[in-house]
C-alpha atoms as a PDB file:
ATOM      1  CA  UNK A   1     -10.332  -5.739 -24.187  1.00  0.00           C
ATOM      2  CA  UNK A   2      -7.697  -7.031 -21.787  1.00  0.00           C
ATOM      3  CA  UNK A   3      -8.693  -7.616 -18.440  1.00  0.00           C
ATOM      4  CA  UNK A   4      -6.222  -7.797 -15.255  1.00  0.00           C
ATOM      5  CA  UNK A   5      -7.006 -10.036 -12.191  1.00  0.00           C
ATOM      6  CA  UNK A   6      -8.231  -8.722  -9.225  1.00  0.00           C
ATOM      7  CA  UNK A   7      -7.412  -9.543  -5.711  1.00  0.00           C
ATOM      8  CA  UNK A   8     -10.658  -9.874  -3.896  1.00  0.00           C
ATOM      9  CA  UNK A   9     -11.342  -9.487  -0.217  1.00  0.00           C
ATOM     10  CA  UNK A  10     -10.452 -12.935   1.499  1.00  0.00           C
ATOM     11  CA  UNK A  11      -7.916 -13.718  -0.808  1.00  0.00           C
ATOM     12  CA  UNK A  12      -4.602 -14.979   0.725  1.00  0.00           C
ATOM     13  CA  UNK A  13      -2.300 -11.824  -0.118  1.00  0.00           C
ATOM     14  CA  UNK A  14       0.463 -13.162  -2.544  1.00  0.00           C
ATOM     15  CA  UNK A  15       4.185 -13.766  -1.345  1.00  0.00           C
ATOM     16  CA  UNK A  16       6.124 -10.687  -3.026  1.00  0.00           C
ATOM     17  CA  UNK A  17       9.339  -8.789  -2.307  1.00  0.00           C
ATOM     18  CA  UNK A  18      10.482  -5.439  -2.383  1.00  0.00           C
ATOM     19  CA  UNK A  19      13.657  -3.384  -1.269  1.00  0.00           C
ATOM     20  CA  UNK A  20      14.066  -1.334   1.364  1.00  0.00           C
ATOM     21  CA  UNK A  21      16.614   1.605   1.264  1.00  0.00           C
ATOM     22  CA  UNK A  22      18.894  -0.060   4.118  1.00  0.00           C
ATOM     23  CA  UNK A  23      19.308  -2.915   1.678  1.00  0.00           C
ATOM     24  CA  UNK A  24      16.909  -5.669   3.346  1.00  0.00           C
ATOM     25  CA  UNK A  25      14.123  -7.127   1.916  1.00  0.00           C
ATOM     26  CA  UNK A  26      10.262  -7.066   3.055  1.00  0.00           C
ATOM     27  CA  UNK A  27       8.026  -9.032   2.092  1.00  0.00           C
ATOM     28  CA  UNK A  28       4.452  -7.406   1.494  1.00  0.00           C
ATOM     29  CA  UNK A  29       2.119  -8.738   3.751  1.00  0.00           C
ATOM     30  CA  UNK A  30       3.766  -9.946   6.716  1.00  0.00           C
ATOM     31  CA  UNK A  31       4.041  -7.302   9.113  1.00  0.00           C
ATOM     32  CA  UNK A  32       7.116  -6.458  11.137  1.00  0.00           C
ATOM     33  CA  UNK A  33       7.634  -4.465  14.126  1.00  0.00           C
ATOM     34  CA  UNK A  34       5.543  -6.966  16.465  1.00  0.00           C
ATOM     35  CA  UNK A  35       2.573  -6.229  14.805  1.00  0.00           C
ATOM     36  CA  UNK A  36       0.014  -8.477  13.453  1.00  0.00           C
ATOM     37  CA  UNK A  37      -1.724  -6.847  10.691  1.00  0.00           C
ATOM     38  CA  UNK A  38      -0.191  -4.548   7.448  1.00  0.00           C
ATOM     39  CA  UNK A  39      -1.438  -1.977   5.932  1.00  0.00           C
ATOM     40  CA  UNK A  40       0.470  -1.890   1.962  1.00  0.00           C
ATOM     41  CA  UNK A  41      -0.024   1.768   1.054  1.00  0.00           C
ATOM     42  CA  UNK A  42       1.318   1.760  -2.627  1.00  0.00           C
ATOM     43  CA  UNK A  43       1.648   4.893  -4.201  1.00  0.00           C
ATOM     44  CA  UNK A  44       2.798   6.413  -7.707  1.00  0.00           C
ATOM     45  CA  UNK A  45       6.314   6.998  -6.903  1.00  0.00           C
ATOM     46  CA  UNK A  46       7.975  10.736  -6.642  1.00  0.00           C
ATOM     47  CA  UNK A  47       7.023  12.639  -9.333  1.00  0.00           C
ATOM     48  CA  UNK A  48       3.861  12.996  -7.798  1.00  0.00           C
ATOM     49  CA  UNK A  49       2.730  15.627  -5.813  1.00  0.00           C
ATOM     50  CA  UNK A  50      -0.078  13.957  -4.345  1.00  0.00           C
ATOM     51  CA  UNK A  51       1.802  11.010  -3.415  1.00  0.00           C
ATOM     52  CA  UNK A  52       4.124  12.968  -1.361  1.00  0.00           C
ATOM     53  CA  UNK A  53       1.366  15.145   0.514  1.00  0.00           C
ATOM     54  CA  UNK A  54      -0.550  11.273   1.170  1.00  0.00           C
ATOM     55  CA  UNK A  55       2.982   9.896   2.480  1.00  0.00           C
ATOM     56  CA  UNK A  56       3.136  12.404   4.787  1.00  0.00           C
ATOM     57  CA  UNK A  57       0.089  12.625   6.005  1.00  0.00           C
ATOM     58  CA  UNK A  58      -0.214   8.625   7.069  1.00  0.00           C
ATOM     59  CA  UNK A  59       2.835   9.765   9.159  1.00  0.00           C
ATOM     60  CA  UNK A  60       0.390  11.484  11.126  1.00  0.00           C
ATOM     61  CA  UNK A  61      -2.067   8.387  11.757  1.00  0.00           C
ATOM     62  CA  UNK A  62       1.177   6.442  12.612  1.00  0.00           C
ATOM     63  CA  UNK A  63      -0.088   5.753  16.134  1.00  0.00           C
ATOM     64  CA  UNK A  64      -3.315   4.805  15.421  1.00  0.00           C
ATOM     65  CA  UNK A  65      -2.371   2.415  13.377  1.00  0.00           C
ATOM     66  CA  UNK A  66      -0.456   1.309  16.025  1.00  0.00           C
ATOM     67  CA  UNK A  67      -3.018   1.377  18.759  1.00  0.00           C
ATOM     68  CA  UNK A  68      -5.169  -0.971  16.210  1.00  0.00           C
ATOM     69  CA  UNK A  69      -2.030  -3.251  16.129  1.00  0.00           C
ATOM     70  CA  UNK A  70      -1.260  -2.601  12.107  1.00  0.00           C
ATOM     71  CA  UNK A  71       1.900  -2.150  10.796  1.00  0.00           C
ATOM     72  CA  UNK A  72       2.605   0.217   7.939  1.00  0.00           C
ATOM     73  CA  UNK A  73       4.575  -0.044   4.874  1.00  0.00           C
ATOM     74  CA  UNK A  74       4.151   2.191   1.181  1.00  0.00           C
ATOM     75  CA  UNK A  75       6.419   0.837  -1.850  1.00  0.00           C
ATOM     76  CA  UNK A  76       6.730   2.475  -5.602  1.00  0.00           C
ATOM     77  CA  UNK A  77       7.930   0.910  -8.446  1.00  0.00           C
ATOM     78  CA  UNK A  78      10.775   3.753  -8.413  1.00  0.00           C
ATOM     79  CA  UNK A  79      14.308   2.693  -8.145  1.00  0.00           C
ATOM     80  CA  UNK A  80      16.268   3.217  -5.316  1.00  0.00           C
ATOM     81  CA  UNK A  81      17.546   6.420  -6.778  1.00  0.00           C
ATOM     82  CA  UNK A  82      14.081   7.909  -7.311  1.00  0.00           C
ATOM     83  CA  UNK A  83      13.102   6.915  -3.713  1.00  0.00           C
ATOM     84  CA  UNK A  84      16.695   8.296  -2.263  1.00  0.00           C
ATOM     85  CA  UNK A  85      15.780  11.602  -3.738  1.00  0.00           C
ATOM     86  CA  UNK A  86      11.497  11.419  -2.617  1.00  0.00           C
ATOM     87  CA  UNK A  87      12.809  11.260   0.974  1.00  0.00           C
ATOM     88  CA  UNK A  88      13.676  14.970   0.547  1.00  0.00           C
ATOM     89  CA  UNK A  89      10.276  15.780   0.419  1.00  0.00           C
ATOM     90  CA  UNK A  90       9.040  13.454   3.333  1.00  0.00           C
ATOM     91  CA  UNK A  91       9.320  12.947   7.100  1.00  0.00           C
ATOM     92  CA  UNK A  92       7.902   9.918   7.421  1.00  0.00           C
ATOM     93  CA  UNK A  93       9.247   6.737  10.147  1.00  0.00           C
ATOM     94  CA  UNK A  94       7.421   4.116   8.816  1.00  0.00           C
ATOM     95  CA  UNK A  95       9.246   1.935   6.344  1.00  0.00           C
ATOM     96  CA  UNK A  96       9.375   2.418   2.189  1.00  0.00           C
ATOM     97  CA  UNK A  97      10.374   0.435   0.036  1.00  0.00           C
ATOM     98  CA  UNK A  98      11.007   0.480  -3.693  1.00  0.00           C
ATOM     99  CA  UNK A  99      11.389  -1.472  -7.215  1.00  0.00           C
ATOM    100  CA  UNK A 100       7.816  -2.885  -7.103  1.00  0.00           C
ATOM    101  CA  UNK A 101       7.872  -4.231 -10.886  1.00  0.00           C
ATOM    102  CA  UNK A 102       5.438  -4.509 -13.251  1.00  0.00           C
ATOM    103  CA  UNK A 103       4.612  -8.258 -13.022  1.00  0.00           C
ATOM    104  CA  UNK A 104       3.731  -7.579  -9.059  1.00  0.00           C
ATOM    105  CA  UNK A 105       1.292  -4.684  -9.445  1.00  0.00           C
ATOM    106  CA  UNK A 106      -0.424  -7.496 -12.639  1.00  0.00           C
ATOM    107  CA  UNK A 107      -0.341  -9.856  -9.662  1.00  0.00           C
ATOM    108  CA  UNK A 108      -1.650  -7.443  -6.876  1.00  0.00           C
ATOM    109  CA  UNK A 109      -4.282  -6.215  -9.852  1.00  0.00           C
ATOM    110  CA  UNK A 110      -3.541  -2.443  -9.489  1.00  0.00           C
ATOM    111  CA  UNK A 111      -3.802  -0.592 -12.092  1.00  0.00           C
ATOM    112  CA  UNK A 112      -0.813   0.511 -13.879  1.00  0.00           C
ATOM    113  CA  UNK A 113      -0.138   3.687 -15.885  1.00  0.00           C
ATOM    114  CA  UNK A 114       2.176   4.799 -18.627  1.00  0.00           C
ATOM    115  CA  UNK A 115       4.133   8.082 -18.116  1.00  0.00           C
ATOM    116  CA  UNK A 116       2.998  11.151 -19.815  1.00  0.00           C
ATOM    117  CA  UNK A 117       6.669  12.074 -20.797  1.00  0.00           C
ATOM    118  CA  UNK A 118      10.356  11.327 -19.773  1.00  0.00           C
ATOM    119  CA  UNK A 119       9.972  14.560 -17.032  1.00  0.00           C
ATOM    120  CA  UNK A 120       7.013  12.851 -15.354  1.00  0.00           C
ATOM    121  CA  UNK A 121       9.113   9.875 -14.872  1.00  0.00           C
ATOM    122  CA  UNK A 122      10.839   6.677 -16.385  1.00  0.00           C
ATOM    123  CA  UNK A 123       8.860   3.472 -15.919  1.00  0.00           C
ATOM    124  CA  UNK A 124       5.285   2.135 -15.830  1.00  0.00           C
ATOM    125  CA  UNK A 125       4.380   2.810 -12.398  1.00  0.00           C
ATOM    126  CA  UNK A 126       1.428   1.859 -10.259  1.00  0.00           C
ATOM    127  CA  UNK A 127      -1.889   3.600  -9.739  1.00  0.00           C
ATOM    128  CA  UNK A 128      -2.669   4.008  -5.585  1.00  0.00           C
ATOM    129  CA  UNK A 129      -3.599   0.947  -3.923  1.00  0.00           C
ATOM    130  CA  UNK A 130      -4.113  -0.229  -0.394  1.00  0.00           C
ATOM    131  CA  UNK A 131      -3.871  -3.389   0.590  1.00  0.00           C
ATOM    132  CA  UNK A 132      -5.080  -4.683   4.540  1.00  0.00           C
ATOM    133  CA  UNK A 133      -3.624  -7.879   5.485  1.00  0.00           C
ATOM    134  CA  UNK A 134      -4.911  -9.704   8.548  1.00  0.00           C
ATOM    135  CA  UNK A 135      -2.597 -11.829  10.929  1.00  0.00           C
ATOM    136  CA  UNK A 136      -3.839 -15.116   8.959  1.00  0.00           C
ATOM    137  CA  UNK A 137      -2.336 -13.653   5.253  1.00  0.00           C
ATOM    138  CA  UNK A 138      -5.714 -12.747   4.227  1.00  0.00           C
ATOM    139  CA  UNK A 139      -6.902  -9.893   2.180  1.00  0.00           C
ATOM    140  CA  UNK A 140      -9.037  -8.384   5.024  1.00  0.00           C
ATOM    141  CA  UNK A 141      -9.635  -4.799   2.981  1.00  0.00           C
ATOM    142  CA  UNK A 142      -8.587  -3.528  -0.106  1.00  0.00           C
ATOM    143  CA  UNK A 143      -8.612  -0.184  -1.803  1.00  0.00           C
ATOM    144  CA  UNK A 144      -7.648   0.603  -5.815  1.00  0.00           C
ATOM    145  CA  UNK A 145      -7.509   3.495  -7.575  1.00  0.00           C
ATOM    146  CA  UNK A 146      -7.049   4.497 -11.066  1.00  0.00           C
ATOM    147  CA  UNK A 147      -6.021   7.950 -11.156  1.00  0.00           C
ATOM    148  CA  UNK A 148      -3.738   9.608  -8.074  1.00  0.00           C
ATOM    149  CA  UNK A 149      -6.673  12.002  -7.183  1.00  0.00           C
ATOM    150  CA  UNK A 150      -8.644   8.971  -4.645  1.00  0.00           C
ATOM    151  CA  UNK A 151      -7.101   8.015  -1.387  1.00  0.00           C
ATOM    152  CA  UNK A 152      -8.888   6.614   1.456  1.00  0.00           C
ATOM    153  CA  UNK A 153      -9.611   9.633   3.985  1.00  0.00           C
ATOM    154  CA  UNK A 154      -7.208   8.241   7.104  1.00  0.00           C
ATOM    155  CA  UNK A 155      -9.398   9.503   9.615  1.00  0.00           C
ATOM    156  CA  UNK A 156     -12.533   7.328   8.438  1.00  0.00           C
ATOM    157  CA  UNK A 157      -9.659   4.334   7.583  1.00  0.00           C
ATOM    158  CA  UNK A 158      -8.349   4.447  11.221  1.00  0.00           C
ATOM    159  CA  UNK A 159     -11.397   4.607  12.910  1.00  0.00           C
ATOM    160  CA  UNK A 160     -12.987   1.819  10.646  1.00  0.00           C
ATOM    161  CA  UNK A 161      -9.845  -0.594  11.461  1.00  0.00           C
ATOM    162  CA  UNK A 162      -9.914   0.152  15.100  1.00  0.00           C
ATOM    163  CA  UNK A 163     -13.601  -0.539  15.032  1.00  0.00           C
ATOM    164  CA  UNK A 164     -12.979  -3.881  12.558  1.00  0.00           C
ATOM    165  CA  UNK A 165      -9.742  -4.834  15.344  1.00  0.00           C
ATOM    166  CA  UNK A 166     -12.167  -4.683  17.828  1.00  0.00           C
ATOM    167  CA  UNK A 167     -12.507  -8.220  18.881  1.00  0.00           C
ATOM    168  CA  UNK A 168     -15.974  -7.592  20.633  1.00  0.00           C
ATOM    169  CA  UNK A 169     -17.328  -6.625  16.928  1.00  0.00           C
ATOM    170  CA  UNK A 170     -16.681  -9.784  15.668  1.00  0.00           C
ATOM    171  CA  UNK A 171     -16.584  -8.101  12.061  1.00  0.00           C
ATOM    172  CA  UNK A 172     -15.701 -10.235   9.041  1.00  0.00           C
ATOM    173  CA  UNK A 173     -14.285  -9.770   6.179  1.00  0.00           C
ATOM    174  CA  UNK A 174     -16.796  -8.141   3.511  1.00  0.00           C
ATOM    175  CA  UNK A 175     -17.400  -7.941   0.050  1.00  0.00           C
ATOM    176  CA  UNK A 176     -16.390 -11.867  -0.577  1.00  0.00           C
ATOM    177  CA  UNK A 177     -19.804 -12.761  -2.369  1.00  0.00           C
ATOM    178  CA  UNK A 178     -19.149 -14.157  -5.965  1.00  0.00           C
ATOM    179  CA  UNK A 179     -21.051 -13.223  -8.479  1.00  0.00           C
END
């Protein structure tokens, strides 16, 4: 049985690029926009329904990601053409990017599917994933799926980073036990 490495909470977040569709690069995990924190949403690419309805609806916690000083950016392993056409279907400000490959999502540990047929799309493409990074590169919360149907709720996610960004909390980083 082949097993894929995980990224586990605490972990310094790797040093990856991706594209954005104004031709710069980003690098996942250093936020932009003055924030601090980044929140990696990454998502199965366009031919999924579920995807699209998720995109959009993180538009509409935009600001309280904000408030909570967290920057937001999704990314698909779709090409630029696949994204080009998504954006159709979205109205979304925050940034996406595309051309995650396969060797990234090994390195970021998500779990990576095979397509069903030629209609559903073209590539391997990444199972949902969210990745937290705190101003100091580290892993601070992290969230993989292996099937499109479970997403964080963004209500409970917002609320639960505001609380975490709350420096009178003084709440750590959890789920870094080894066993």
């Amino acid at each position: 049985m082949a097993t894929s490495a995980k990224l586990k909470a605490g972990d310094t977040f790797p040093t990856m690029t991706v594209q954005s569709l104004e031709g710069t690069t980003l690098t996942l995990g250093k936020p932009q926009h003055g924030m601090s924190w980044q929140a990696i949403f990454v998502y199965r690419g366009k031919h999924c329904p579920l995807c699209t309805k998720f995109l959009n609806e993180i538009e509409t916690y935009r600001q309280a990601f904000t408030d909570s000083d967290i920057d937001i950016l999704a990314v698909s392993a779709d090409s630029q053409a696949q994204l080009e056409a998504h954006l159709e279907q979205l109205t979304v400000s925050y940034p996406i990017a595309y051309g995650l490959t396969e060797a990234q999502m090994k390195t970021l540990g998500i779990y990576i599917s095979i397509p069903r047929s030629e209609q559903e799309t073209d590539h391997h493409f990444a199972e949902p994933a969210l990745f937290i990074v705190n101003e100091h590169g580290a892993l601070h919360v992290v969230d993989l799926a292996n099937n499109p149907f479970i997403r964080p709720e963004l209500g409970a996610l917002t609320r639960g980073l505001a609380w975490i960004r709350d420096p009178n909390n003084h709440y750590p980083i959890r789920g870094t036990l080894d066993y």
